[in-house]
Protein backbone atom coordinates (compact mmCIF):
# COMPACT_ATOMS: atom_id res chain seq x y z
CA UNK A 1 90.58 114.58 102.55
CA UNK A 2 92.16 112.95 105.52
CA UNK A 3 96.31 112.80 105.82
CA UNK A 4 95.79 109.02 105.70
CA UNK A 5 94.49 108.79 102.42
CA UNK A 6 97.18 111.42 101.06
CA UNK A 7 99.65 108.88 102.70
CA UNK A 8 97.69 106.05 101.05
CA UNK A 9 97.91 107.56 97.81
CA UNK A 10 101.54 108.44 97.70
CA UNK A 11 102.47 105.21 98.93
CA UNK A 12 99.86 103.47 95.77
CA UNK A 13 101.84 105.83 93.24
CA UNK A 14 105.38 105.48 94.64
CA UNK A 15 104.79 101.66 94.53
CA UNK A 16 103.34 101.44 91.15
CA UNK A 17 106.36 103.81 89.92
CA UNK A 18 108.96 101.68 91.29
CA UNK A 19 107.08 98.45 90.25
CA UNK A 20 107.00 100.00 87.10
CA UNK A 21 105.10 97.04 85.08
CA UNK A 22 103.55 100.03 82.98
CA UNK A 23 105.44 102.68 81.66
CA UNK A 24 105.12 106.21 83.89
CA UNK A 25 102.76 108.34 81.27
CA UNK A 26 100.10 105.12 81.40
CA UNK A 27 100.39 105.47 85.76
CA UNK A 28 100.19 108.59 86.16
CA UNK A 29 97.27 108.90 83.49
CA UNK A 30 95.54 106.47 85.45
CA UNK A 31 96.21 107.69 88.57
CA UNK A 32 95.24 111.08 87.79
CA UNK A 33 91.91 109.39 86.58
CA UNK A 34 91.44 107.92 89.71
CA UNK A 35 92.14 111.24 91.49
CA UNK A 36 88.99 112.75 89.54
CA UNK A 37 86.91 109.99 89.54
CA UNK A 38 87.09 109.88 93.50
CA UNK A 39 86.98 113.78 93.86
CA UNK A 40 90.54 114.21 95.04
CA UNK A 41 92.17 116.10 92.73
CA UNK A 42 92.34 119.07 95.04
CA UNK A 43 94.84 117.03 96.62
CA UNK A 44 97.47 116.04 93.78
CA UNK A 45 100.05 118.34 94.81
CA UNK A 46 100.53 117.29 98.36
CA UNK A 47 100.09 113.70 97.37
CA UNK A 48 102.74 114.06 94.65
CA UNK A 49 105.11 115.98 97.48
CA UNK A 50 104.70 112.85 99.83
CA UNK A 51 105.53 110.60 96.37
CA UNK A 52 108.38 112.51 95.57
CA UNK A 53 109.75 112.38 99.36
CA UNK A 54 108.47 108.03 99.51
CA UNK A 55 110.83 107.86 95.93
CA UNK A 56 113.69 109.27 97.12
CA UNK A 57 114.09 107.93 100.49
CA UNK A 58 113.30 103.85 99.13
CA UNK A 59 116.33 104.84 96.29
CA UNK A 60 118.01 106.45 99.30
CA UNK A 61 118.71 109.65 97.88
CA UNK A 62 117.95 113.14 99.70
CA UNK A 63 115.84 116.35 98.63
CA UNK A 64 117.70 119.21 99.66
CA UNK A 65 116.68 123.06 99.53
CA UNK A 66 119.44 125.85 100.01
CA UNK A 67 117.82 129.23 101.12
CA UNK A 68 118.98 131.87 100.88
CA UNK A 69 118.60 136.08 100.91
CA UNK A 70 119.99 136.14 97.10
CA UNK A 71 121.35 134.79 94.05
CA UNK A 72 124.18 132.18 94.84
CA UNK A 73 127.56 133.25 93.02
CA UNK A 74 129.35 130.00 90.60
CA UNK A 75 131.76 129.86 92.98
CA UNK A 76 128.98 129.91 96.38
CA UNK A 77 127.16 127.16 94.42
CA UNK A 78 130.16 125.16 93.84
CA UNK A 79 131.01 124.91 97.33
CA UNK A 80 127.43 123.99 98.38
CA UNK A 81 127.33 121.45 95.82
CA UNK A 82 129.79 119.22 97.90
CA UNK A 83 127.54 118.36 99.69
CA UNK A 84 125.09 116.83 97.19
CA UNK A 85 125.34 113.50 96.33
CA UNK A 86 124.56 112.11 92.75
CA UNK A 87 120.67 111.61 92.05
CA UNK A 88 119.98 113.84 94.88
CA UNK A 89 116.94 116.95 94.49
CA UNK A 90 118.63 120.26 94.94
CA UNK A 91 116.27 123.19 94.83
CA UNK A 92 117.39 126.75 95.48
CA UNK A 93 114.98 129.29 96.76
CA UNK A 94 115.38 133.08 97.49
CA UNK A 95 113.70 134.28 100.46
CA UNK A 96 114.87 138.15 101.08
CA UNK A 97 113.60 138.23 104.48
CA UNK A 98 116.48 135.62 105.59
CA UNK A 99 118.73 139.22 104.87
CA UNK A 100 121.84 137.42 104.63
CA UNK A 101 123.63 133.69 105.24
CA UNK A 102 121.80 130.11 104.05
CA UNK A 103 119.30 127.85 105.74
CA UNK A 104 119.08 124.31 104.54
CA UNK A 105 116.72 122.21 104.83
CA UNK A 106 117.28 118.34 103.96
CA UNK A 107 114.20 115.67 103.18
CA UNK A 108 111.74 118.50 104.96
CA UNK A 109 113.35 117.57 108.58
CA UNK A 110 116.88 118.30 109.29
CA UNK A 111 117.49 121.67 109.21
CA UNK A 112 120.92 123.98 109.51
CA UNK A 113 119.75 127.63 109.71
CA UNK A 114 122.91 129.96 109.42
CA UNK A 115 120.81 132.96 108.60
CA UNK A 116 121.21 136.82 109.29
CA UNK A 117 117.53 136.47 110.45
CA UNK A 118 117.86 133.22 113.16
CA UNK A 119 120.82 134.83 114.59
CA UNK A 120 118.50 138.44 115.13
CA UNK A 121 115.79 136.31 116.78
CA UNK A 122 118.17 134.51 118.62
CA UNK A 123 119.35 137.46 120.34
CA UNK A 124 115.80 138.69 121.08
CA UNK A 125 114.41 135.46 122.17
């Protein structure tokens, strides 16, 4: 399947979620009907990424991910979580090979990378 018709389809489910003249089990039923009827299903995971992303930007809220090497500590958590507004996607993920520090990543563009690992390959690069 071609990116356009991902886009397509995110943007048909996004609108019929926020349209919402159905209730969400009865769209997404029929949506993942349509998904196997035109041989797509492969696809439902990236198409329900891009919805996800297409929902939260039109109710102008943010999907954030906080990487880090380990565990965050209540009180590491607390401070990261002042910079989360209410309604926004916060998703933690532990990715050893970072060694040490966070990298976050906001609506898959911005990024701040304050890892042990970007400051090694900055010194090498």
């Amino acid at each position: 399947m071609k990116k356009n018709k991902v886009k397509i389809y995110a943007k048909a489910l996004a609108g019929a979620i926020l349209g919402k003249k159905t209730s969400e089990n009865k769209i997404v039923a029929n949506f993942v009907n349509l998904l196997i009827k035109t041989d797509h299903e492969k696809k439902a995971k990236e198409i329900l990424t891009l919805t996800e992303d297409l929902l939260l930007r039109k109710q102008g809220k943010k999907k954030i991910v906080f990487e880090m090497a380990r565990r965050l500590t209540p009180g590491n958590k607390s401070l990261l979580k002042q910079f989360v507004k209410e309604g926004d996607v916060v998703k933690e993920k532990i990715n050893h090979q970072l060694i040490a520090g966070v990298k976050i990543v906001v609506n898959n563009e911005k990024q701040f990378d304050n890892s042990m690992q970007a400051k090694i390959q900055r010194i090498f690069n």
